[in-house]
N, C-alpha and C. Protein backbone atom coordinates (compact mmCIF):
# COMPACT_ATOMS: atom_id res chain seq x y z
N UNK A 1 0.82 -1.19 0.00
CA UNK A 1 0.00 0.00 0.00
C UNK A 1 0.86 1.26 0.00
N UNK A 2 2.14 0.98 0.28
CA UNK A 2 3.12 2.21 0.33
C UNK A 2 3.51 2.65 -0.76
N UNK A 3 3.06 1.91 -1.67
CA UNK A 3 3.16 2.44 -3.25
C UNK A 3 1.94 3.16 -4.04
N UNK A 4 1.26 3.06 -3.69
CA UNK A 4 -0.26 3.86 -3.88
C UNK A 4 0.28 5.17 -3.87
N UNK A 5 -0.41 5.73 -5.04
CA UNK A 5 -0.09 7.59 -5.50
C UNK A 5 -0.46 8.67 -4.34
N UNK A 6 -0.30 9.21 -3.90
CA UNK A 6 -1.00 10.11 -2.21
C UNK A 6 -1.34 11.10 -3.39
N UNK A 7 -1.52 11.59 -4.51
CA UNK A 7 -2.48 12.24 -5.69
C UNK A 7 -3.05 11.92 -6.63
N UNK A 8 -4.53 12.06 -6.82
CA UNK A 8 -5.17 11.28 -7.92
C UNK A 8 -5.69 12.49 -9.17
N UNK A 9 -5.18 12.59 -9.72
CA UNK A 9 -5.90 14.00 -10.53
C UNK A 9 -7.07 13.98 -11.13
N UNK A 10 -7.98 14.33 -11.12
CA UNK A 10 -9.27 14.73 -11.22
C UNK A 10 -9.25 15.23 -13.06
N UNK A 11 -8.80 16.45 -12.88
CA UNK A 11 -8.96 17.54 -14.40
C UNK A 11 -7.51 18.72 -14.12
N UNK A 12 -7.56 19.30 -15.02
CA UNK A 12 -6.44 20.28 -15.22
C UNK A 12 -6.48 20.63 -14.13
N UNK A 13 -6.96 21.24 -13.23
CA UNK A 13 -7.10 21.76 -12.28
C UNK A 13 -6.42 21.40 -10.90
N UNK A 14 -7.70 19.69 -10.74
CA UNK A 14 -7.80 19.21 -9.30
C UNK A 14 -7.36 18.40 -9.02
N UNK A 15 -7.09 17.76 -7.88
CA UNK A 15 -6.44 16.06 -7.22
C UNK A 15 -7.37 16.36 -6.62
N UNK A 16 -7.42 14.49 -6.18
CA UNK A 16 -7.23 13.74 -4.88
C UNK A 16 -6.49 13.71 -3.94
N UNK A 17 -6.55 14.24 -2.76
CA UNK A 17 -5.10 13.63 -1.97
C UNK A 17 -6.05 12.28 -1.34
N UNK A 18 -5.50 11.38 -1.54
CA UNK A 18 -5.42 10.13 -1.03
C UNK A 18 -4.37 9.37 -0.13
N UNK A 19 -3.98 10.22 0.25
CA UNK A 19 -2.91 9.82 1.88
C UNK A 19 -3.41 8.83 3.03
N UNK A 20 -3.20 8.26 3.42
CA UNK A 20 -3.73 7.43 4.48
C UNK A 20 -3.45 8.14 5.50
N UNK A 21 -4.20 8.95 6.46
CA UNK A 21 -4.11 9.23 7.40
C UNK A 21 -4.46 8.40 9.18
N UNK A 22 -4.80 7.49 8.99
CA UNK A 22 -4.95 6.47 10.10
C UNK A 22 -4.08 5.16 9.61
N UNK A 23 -3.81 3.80 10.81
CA UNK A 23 -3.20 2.80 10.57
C UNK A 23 -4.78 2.08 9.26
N UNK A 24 -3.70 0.93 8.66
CA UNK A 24 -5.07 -0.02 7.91
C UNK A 24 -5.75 -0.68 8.99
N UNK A 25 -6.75 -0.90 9.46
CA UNK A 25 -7.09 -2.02 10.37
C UNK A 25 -7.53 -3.53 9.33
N UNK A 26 -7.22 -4.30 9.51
CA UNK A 26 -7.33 -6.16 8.81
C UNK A 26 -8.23 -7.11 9.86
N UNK A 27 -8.73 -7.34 8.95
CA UNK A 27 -9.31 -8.61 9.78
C UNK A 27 -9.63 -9.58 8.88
N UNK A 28 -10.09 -10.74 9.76
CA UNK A 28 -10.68 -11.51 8.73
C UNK A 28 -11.54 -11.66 7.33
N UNK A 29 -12.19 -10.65 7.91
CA UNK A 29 -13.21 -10.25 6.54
C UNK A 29 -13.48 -9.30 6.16
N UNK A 30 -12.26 -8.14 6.53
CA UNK A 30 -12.59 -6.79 6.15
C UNK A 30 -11.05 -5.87 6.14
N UNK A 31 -11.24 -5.05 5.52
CA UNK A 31 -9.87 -4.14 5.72
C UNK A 31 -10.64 -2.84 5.69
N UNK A 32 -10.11 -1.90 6.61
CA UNK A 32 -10.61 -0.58 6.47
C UNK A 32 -8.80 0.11 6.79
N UNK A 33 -9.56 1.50 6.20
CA UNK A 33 -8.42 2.41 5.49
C UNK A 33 -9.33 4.15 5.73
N UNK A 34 -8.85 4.84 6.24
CA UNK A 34 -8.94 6.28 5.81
C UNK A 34 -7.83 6.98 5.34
N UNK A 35 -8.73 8.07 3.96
CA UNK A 35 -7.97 8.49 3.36
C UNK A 35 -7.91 10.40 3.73
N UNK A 36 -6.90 11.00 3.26
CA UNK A 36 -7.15 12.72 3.87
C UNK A 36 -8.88 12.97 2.78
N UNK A 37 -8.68 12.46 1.35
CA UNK A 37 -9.81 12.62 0.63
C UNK A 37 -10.19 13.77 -0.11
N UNK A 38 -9.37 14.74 0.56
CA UNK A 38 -9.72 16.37 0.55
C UNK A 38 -9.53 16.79 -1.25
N UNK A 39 -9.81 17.82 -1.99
CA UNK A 39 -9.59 18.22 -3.17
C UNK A 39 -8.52 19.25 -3.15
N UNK A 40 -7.75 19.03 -3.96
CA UNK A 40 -6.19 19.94 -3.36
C UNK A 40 -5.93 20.25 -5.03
N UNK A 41 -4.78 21.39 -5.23
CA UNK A 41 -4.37 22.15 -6.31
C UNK A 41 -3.30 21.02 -6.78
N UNK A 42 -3.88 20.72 -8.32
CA UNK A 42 -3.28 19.21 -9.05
C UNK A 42 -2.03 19.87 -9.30
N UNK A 43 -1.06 18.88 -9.04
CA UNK A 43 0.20 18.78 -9.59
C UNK A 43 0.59 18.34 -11.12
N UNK A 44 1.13 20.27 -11.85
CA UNK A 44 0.93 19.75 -13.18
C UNK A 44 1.56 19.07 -13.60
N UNK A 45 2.73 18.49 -13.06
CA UNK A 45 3.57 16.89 -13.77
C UNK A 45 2.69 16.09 -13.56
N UNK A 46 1.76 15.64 -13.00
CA UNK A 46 1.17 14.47 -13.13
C UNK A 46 0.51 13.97 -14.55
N UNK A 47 0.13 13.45 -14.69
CA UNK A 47 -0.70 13.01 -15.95
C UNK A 47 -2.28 12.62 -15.62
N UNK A 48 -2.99 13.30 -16.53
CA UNK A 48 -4.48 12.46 -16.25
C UNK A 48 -4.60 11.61 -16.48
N UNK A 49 -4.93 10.74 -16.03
CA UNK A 49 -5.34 9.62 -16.43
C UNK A 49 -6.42 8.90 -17.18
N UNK A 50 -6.83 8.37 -18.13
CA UNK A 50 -8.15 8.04 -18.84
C UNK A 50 -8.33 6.93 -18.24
N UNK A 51 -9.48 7.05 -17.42
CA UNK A 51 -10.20 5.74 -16.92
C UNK A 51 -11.37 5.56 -17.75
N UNK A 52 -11.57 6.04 -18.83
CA UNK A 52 -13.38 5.45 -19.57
C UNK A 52 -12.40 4.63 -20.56
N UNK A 53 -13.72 3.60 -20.32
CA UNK A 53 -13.32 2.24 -20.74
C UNK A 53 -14.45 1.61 -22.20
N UNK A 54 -14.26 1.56 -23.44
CA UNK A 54 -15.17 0.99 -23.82
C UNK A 54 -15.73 -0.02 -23.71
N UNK A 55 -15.31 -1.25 -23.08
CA UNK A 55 -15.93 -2.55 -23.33
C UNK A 55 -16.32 -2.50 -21.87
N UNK A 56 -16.92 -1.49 -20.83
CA UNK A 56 -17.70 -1.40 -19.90
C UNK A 56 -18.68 -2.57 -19.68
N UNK A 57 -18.97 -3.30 -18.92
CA UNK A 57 -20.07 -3.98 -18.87
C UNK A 57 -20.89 -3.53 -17.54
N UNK A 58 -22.07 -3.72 -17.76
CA UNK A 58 -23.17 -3.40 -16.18
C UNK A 58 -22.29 -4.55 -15.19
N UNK A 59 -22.55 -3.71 -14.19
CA UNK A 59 -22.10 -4.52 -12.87
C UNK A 59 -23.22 -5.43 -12.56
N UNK A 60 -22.20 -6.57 -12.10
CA UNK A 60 -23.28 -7.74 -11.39
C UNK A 60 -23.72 -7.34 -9.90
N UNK A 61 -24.94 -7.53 -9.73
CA UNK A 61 -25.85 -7.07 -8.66
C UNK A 61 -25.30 -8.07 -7.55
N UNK A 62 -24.47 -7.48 -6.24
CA UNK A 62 -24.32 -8.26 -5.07
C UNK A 62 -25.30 -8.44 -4.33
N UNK A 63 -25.73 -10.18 -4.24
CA UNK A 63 -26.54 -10.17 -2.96
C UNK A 63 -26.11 -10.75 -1.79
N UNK A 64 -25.10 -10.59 -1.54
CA UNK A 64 -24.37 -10.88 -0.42
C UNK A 64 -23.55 -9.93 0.66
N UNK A 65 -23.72 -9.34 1.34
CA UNK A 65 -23.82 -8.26 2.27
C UNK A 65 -21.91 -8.06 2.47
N UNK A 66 -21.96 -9.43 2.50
CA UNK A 66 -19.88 -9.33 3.02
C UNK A 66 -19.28 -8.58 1.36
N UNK A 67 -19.60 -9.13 0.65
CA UNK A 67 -18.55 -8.42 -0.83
C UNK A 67 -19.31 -6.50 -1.09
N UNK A 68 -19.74 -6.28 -0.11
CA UNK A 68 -20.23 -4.86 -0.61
C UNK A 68 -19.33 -3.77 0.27
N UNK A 69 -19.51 -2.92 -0.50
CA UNK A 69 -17.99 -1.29 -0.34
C UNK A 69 -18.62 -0.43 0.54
N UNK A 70 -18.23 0.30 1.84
CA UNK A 70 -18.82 1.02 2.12
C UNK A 70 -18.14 1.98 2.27
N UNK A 71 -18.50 3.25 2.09
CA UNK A 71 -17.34 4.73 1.87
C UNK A 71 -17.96 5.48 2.75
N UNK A 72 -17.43 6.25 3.05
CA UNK A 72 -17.96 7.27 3.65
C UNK A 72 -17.24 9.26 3.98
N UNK A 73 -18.00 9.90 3.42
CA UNK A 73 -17.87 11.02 2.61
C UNK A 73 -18.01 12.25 3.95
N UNK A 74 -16.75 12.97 4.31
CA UNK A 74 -16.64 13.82 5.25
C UNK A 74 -17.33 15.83 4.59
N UNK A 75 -17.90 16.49 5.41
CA UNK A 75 -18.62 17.61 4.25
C UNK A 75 -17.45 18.48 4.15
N UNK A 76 -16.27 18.24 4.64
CA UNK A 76 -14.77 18.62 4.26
C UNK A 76 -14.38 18.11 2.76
N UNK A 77 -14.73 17.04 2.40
CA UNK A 77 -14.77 16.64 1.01
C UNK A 77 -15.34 17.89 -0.06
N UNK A 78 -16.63 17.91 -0.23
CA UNK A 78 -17.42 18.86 -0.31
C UNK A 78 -16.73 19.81 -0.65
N UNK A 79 -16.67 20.97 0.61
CA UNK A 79 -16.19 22.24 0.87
C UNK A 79 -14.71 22.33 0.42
N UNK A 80 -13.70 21.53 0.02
CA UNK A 80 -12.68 21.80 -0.54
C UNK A 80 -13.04 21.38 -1.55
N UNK A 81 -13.33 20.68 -2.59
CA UNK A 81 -13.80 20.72 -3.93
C UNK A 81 -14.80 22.29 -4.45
N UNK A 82 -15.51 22.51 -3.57
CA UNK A 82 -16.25 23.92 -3.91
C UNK A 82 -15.51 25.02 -3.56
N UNK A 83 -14.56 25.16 -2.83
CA UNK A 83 -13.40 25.72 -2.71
C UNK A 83 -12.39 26.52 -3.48
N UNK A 84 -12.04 25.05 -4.31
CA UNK A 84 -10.88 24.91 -4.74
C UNK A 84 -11.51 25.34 -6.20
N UNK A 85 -12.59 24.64 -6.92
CA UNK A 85 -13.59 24.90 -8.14
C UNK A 85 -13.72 26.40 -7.90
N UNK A 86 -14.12 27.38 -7.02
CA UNK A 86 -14.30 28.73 -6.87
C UNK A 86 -13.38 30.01 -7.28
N UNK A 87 -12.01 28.78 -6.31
CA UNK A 87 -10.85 29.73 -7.20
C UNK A 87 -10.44 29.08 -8.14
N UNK A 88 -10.23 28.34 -8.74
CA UNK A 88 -10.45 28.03 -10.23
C UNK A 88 -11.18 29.30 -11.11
N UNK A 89 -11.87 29.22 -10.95
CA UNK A 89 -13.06 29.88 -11.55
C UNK A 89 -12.85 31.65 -11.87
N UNK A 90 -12.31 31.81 -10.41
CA UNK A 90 -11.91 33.22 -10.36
C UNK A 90 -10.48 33.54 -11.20
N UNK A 91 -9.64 32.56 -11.24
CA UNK A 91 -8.27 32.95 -11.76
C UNK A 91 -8.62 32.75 -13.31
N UNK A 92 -9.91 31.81 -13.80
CA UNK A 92 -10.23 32.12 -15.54
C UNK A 92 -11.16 33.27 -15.68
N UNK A 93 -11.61 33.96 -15.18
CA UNK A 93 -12.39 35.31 -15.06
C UNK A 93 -11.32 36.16 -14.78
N UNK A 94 -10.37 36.36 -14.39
CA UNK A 94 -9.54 37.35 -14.13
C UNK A 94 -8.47 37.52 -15.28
């Protein structure tokens, strides 16, 4: 996991910081992880990345409670993406 990018770039603009800020906790049937998550000013060496995929297929419907993802979204997420999009915004108007 120490190789994982701590920036995910979004658009010209934005990242991800994806830092792990807590230990992983493991268990038998689960791993949890927090990330900082926050929207931060992209680093222009990075490269975007193209994640659209043509040969997409619909996801198979889990009915089994253990294989399902659960995330959870701080309103710090939010507020630095609307933030950060604001001054964006202002430095192409100016």
């Amino acid at each position: 996991m120490e190789t994982l990018p701590k920036e995910v770039p979004v658009d010209d603009h934005t990242s991800l910081n994806v830092t792990f800020v807590n230990d992983v906790l493991l268990s038998d049937s689960s791993v949890g992880f927090e990330t900082n998550g926050l929207f931060i000013k992209r680093n222009p060496s990075l490269p975007i990345l193209d994640l659209y995929h043509n040969n997409l297929k619909l996801p198979i419907l889990c009915t089994n409670s253990s294989k399902m993802v659960g995330i959870t979204l701080d309103e710090a997420v939010f507020n630095s993406a609307s933030a950060l999009y604001y001054d964006v915004s202002l430095d192409v108007w100016l």
